[in-house]
N, C-alpha and C. Protein backbone atom coordinates (compact mmCIF):
# COMPACT_ATOMS: atom_id res chain seq x y z
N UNK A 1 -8.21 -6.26 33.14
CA UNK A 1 -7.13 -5.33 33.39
C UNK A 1 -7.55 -4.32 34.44
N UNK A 2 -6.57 -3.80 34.96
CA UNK A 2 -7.50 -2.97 36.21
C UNK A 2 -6.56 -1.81 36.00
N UNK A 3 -6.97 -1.18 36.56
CA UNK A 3 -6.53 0.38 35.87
C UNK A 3 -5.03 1.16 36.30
N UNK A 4 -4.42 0.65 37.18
CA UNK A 4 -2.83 0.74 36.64
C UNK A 4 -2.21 -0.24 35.55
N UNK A 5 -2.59 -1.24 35.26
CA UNK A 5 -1.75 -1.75 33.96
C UNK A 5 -2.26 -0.75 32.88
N UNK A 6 -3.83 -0.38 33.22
CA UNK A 6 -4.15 0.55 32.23
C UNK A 6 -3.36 1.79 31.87
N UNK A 7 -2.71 2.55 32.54
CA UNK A 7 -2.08 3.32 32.64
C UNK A 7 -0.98 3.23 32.39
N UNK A 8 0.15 2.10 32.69
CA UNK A 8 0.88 1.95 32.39
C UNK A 8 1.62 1.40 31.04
N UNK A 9 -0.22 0.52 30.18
CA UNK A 9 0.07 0.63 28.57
C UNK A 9 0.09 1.91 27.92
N UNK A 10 -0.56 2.84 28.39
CA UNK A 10 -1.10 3.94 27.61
C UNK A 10 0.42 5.30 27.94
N UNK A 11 0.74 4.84 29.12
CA UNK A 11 2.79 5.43 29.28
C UNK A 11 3.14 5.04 28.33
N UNK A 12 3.47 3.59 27.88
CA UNK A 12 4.38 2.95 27.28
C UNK A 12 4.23 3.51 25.61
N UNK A 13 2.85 3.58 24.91
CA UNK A 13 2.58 3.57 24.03
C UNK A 13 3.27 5.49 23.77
N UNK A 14 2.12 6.57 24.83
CA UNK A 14 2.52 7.65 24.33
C UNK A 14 4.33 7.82 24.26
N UNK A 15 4.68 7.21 25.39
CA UNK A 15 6.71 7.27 24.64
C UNK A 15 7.20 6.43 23.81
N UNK A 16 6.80 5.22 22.92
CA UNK A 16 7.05 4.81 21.47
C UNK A 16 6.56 6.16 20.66
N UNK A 17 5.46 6.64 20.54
CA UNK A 17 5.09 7.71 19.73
C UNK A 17 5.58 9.08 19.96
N UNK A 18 6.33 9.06 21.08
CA UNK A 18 7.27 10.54 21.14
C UNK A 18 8.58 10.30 20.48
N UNK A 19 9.03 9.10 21.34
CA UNK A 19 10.61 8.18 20.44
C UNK A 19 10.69 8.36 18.83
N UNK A 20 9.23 7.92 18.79
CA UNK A 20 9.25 7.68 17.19
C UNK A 20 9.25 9.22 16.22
N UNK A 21 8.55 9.89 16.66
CA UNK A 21 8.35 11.31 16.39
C UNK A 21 9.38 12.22 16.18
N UNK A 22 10.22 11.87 17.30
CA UNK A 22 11.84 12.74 17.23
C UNK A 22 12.46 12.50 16.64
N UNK A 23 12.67 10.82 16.47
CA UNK A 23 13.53 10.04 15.60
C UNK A 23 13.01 10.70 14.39
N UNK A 24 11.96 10.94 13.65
CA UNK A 24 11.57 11.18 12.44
C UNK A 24 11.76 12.81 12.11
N UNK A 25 11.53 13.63 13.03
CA UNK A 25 11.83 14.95 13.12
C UNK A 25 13.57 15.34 12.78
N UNK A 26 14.30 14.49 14.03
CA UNK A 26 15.66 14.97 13.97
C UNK A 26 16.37 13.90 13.32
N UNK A 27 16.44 13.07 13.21
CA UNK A 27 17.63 12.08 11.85
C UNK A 27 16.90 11.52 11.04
N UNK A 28 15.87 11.07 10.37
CA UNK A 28 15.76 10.33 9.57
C UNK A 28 13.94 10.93 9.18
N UNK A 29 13.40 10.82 7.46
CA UNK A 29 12.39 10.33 7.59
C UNK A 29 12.04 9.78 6.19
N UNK A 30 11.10 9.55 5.63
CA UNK A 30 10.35 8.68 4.69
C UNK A 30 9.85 10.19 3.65
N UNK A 31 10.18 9.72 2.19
CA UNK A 31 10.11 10.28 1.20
C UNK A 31 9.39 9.84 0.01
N UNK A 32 8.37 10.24 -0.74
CA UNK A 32 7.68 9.10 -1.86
C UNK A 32 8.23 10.25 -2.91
N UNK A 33 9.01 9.61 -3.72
CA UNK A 33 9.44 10.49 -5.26
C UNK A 33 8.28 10.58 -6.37
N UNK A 34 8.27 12.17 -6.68
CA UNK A 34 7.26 12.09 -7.42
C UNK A 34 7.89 13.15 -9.14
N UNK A 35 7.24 12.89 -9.89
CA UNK A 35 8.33 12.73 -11.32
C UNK A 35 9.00 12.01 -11.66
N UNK A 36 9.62 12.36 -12.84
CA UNK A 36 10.65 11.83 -13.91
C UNK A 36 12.01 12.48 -13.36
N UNK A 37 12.15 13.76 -12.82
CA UNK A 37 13.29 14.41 -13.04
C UNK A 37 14.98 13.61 -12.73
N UNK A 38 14.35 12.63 -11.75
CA UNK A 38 15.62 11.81 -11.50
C UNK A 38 15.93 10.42 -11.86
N UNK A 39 14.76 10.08 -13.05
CA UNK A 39 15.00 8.91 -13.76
C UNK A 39 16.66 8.85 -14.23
N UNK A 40 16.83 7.75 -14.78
CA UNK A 40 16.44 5.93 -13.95
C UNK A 40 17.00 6.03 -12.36
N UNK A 41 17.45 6.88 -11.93
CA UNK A 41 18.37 6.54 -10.23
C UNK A 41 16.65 6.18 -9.60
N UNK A 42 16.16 7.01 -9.92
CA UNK A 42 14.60 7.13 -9.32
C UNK A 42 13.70 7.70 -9.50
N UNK A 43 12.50 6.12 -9.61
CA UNK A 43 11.14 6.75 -10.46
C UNK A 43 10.04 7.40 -9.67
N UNK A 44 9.36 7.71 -10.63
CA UNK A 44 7.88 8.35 -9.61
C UNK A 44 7.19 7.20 -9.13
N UNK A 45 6.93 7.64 -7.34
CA UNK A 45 6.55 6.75 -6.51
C UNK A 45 7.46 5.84 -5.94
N UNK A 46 8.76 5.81 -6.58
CA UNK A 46 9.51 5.25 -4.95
C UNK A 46 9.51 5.90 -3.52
N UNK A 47 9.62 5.04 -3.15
CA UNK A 47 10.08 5.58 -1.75
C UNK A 47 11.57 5.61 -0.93
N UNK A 48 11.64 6.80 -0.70
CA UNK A 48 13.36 6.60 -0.08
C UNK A 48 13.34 7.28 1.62
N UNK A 49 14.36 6.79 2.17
CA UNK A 49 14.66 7.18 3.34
C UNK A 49 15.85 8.05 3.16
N UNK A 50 15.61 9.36 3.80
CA UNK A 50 16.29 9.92 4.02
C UNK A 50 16.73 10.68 5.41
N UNK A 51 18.07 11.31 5.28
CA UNK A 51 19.00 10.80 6.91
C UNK A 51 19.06 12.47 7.08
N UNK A 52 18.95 12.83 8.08
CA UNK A 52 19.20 14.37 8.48
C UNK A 52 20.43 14.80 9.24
N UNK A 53 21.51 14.20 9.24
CA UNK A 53 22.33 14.11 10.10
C UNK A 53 23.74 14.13 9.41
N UNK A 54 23.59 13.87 8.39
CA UNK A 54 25.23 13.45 7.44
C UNK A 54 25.63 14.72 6.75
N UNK A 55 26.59 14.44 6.55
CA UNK A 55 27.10 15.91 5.75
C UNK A 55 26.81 15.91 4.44
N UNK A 56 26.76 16.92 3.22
CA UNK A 56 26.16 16.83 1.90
C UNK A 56 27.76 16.63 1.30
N UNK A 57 28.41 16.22 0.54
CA UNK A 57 29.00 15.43 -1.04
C UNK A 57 28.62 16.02 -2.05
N UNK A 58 29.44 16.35 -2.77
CA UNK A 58 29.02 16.64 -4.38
C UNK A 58 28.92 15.08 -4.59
N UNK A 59 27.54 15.10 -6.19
CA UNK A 59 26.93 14.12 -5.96
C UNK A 59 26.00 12.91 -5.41
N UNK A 60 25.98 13.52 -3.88
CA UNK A 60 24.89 12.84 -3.27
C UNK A 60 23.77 13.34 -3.67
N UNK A 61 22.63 12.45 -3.61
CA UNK A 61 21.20 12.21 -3.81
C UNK A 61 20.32 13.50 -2.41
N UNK A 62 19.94 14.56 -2.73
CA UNK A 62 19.03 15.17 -1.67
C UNK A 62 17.72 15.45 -1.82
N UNK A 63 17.27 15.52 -0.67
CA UNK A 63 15.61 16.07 -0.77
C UNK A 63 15.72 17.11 -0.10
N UNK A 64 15.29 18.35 -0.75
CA UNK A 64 14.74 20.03 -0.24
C UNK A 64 13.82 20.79 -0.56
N UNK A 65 13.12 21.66 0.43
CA UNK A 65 12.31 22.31 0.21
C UNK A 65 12.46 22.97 -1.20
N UNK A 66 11.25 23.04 -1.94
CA UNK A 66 11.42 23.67 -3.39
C UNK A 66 11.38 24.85 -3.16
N UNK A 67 12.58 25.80 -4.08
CA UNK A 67 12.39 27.23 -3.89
C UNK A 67 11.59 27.96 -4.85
N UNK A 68 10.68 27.19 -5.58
CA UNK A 68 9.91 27.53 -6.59
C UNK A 68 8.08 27.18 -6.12
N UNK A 69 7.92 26.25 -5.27
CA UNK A 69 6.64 25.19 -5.36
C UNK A 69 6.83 24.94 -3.69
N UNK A 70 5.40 24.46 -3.26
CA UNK A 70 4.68 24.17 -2.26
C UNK A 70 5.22 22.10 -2.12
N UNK A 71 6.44 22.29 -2.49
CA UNK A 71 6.78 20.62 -2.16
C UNK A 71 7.88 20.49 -1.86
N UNK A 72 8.31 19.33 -2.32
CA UNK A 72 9.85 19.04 -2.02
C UNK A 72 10.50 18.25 -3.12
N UNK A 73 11.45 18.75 -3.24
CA UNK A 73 12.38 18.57 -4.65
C UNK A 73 13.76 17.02 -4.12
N UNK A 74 13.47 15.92 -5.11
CA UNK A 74 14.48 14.95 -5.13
C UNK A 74 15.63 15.72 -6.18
N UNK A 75 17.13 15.52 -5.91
CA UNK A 75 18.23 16.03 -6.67
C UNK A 75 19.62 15.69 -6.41
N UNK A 76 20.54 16.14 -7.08
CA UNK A 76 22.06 15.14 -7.43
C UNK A 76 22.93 16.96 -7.25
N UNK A 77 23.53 16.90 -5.94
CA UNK A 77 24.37 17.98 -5.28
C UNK A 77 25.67 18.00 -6.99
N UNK A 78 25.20 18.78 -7.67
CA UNK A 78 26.46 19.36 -8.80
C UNK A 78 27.74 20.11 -8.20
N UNK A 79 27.32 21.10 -7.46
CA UNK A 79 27.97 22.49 -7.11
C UNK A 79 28.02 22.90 -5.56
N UNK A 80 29.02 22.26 -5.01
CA UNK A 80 29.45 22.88 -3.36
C UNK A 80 29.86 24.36 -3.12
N UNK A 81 29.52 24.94 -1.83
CA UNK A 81 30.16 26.42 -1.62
C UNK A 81 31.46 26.59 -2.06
N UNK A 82 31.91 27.42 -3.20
CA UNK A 82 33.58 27.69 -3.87
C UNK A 82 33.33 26.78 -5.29
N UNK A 83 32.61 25.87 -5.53
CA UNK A 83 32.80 25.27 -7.15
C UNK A 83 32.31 26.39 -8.19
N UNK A 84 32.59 26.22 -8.98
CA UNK A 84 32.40 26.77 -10.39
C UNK A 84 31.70 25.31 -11.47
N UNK A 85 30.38 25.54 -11.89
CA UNK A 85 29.76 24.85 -12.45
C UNK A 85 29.91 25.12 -14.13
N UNK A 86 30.14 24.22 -15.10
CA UNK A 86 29.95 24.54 -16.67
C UNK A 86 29.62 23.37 -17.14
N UNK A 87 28.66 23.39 -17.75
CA UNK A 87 28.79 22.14 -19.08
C UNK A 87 28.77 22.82 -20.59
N UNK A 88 29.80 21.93 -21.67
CA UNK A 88 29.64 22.59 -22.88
C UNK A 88 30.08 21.22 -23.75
N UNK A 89 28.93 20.98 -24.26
CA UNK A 89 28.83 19.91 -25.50
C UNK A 89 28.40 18.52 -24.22
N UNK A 90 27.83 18.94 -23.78
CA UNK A 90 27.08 18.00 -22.41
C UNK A 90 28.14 17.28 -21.72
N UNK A 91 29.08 18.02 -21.63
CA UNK A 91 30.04 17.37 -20.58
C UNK A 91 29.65 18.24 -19.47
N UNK A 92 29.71 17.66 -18.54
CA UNK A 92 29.78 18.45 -17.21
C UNK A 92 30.80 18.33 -16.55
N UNK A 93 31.69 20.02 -16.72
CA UNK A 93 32.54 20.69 -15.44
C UNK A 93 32.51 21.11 -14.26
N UNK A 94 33.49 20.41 -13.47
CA UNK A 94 33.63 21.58 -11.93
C UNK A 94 34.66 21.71 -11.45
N UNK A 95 34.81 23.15 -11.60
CA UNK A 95 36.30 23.48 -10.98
C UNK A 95 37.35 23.19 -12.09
N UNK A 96 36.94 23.15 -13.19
CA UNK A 96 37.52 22.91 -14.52
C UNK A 96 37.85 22.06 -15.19
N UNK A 97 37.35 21.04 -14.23
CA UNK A 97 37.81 19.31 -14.62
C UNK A 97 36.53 18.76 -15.11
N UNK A 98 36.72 17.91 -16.15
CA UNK A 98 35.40 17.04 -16.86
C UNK A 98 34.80 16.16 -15.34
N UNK A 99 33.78 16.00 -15.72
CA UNK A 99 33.22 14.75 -14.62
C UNK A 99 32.69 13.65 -15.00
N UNK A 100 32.87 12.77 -14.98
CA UNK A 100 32.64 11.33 -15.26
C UNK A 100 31.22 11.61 -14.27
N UNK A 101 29.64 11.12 -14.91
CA UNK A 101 28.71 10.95 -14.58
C UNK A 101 27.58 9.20 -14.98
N UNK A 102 28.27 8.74 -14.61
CA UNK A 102 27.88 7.12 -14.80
C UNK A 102 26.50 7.28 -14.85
N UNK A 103 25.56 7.59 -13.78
CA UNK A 103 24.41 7.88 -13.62
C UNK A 103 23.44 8.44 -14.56
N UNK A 104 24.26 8.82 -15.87
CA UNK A 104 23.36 9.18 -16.80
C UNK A 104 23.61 8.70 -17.99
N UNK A 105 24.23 7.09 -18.07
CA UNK A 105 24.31 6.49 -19.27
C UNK A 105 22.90 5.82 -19.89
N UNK A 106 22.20 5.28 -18.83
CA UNK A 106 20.62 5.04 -19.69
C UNK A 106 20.31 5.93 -20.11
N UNK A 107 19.79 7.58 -19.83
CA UNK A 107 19.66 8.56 -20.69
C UNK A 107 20.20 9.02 -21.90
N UNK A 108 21.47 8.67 -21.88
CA UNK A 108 22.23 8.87 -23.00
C UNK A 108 22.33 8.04 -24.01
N UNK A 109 22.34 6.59 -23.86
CA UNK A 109 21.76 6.06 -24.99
C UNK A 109 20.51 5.91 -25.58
N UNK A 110 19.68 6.58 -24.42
CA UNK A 110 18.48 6.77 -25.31
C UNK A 110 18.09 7.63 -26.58
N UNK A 111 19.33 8.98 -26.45
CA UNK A 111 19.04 9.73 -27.01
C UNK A 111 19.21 9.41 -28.98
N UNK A 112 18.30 10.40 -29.65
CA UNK A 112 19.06 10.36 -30.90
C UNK A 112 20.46 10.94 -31.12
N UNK A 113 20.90 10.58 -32.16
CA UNK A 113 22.36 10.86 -32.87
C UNK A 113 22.29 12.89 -32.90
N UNK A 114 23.15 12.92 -32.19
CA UNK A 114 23.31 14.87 -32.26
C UNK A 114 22.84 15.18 -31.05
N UNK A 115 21.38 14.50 -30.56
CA UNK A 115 21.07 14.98 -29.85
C UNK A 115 21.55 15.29 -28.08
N UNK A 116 21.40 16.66 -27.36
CA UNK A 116 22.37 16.25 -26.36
C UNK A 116 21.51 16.40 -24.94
N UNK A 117 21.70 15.78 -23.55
CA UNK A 117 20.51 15.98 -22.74
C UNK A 117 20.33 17.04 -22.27
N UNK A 118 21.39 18.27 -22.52
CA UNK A 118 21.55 19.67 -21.93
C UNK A 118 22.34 20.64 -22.58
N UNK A 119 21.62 21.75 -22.39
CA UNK A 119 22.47 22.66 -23.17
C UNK A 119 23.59 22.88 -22.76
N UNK A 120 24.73 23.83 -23.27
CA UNK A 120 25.51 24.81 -22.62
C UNK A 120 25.15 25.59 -21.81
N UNK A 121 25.89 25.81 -20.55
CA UNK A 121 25.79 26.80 -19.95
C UNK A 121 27.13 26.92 -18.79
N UNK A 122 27.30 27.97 -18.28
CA UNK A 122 27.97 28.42 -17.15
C UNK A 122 26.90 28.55 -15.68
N UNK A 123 27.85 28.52 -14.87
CA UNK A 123 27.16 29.11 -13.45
C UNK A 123 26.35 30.31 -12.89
N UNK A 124 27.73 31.39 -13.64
CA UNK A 124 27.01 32.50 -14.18
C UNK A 124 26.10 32.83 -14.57
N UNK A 125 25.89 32.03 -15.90
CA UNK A 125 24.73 32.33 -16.97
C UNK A 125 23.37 31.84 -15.95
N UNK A 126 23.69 30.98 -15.11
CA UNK A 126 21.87 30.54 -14.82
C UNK A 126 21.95 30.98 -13.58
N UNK A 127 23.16 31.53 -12.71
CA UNK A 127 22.20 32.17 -10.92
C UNK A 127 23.33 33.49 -10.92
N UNK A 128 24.23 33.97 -11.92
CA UNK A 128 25.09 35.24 -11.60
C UNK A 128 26.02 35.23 -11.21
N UNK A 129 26.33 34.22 -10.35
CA UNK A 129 27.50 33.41 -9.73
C UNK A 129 28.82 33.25 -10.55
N UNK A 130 29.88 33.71 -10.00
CA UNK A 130 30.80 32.61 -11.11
C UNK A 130 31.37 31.39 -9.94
N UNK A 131 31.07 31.39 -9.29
CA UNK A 131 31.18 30.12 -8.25
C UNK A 131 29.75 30.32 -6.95
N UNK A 132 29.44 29.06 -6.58
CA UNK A 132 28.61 28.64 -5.61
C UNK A 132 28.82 29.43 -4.62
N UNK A 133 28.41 30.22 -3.99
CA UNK A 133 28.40 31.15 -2.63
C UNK A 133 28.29 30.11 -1.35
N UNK A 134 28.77 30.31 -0.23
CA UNK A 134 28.55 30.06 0.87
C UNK A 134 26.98 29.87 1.39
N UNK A 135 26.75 28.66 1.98
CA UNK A 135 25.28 28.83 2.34
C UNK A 135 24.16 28.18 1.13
N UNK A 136 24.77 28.13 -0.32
CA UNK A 136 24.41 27.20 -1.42
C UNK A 136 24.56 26.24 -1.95
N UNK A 137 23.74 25.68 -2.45
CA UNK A 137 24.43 24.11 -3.52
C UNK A 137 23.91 24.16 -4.81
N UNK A 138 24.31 24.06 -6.29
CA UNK A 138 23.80 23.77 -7.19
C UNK A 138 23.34 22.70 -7.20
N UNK A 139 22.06 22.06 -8.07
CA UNK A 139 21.93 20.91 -8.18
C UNK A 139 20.94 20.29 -9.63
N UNK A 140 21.62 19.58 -9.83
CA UNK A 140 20.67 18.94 -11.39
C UNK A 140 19.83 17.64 -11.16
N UNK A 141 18.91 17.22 -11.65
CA UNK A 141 18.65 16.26 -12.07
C UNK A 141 19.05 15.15 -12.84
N UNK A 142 18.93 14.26 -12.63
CA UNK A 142 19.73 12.77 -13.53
C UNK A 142 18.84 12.77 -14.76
N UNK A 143 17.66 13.03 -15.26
CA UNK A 143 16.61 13.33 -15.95
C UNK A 143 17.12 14.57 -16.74
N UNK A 144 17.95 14.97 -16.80
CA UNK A 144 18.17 16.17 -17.69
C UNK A 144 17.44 16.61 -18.89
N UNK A 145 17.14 15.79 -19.68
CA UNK A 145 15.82 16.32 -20.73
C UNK A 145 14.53 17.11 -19.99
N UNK A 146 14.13 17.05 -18.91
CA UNK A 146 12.68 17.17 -18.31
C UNK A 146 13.42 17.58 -16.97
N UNK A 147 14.37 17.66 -16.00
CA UNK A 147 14.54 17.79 -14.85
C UNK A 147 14.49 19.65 -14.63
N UNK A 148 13.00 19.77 -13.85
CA UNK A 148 13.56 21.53 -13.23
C UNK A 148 14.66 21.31 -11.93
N UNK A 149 15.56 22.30 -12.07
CA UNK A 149 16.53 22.32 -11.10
C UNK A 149 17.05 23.57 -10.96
N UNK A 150 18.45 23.29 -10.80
CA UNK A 150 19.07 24.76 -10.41
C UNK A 150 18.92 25.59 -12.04
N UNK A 151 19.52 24.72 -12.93
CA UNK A 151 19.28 25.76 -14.34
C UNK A 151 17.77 26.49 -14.26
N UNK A 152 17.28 26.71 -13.46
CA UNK A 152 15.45 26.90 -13.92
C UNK A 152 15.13 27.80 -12.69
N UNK A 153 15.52 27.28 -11.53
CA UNK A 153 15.40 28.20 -10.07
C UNK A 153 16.75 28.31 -9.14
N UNK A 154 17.65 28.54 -9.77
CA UNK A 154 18.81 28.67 -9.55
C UNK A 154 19.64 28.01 -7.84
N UNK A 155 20.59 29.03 -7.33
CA UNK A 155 21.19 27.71 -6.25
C UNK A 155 19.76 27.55 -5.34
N UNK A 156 19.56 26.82 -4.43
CA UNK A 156 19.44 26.30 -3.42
C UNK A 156 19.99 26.78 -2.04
N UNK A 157 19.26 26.89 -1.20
CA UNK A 157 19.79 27.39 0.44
C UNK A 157 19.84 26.13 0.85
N UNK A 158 21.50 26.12 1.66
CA UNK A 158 21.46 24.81 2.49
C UNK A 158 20.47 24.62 3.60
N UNK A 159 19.96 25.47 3.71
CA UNK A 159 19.00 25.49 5.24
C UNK A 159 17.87 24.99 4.90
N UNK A 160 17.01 24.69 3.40
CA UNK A 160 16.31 23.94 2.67
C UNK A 160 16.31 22.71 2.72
N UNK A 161 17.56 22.11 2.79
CA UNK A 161 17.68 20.52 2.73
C UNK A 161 17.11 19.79 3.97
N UNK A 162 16.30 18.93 3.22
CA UNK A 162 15.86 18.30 4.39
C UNK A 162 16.38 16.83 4.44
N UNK A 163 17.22 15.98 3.69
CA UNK A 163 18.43 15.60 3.94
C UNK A 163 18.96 15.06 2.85
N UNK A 164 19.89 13.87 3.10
CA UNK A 164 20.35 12.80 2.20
C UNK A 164 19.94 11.44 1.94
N UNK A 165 19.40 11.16 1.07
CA UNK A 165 18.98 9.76 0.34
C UNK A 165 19.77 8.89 0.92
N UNK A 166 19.59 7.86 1.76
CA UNK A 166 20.10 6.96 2.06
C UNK A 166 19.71 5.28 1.35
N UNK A 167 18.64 5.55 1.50
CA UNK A 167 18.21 4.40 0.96
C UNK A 167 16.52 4.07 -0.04
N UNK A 168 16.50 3.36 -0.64
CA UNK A 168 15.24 3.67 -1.83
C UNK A 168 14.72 1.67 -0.74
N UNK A 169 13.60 2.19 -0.33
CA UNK A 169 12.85 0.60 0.02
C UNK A 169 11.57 0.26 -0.64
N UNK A 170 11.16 1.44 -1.49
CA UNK A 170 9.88 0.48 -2.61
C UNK A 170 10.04 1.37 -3.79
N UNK A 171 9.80 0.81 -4.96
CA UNK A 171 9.61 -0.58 -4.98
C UNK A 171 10.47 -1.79 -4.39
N UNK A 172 9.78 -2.96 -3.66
CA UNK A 172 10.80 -4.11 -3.03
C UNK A 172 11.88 -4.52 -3.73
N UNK A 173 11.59 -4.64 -5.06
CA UNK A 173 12.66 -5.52 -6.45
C UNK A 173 13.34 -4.58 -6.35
N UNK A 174 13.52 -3.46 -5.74
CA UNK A 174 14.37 -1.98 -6.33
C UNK A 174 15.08 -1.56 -4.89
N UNK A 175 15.03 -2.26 -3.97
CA UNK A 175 15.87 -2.00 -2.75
C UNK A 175 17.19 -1.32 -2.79
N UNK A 176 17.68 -0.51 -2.33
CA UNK A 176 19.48 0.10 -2.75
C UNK A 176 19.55 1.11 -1.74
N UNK A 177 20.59 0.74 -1.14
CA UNK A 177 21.01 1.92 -0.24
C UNK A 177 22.54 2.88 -1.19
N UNK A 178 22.35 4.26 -0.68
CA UNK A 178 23.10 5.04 -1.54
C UNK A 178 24.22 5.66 -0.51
């Protein structure tokens, strides 16, 4: 090789690794879940991709800076800017309407007879709020027996999120885009 091809691999390579860098910085990057809190959607040590670019959903799957801890928190968007959050007798309300939560029927039949995966509470009662402020999101865990979340460190700053779960690629048998 003589020393312009040399040069011209070592171009090519440092702009795949800038390409790649931005791409990972500004839309998209790689996440390894660690805990229980969002069992069964997702265990400790999957891995998910997540997208920096999409808008947040009540209900979507996010990853954000923890406002409690030196990491980053996997979680299930409960409470948009203007909702009003309640659960009482483990139903979960918003905006005054029951919510159908599919996502937490393996938990629920696990449980014993009486037993329920969450207490009562209001919005109020756990961040002061009687609705989600501007600039916040509530958010729970699918893990509700064991999940810290908003009941524990209350809302969340949207400016925290570092994005949306798009897709879970390991374990392989466990592939799912969301």
């Amino acid at each position: 090789m003589d020393r312009s091809e040399i040069i011209s691999w070592i171009k090519s390579i440092v702009f795949a690794v800038v390409i790649t860098q931005a791409a990972r910085y500004f839309f998209f990057t790689g996440i390894v879940v660690h805990g229980e809190s969002m069992a069964p959607t997702f265990e400790d040590s999957d891995k998910v991709i997540v997208t920096k670019t999409t808008g947040i959903d009540r209900f979507d799957q996010i990853v954000f800076k923890a406002p409690d801890a030196e990491e980053n928190y996997i979680k299930r968007v409960i409470g948009l800017p203007g909702d009003s959050v309640e659960v009482k007798d483990d139903i979960l309300y918003v905006n005054g309407k029951e919510v159908n939560e599919p996502y937490l029927e393996e938990n629920r039949a696990a449980l014993l007879p009486g037993e329920k995966l969450m207490g009562d509470f209001t919005l109020a009662e756990v961040t002061g709020h009687e609705q989600v402020p501007e600039g916040y999101l509530f958010v729970l865990g699918d893990n509700r027996l064991v999940s810290k979340d908003s009941r524990a460190f209350g809302l969340i700053r949207e400016n925290s999120l570092i994005g949306e779960v798009q897709l879970r690629f390991y374990p392989f048998t466990h592939i799912q885009t969301y």
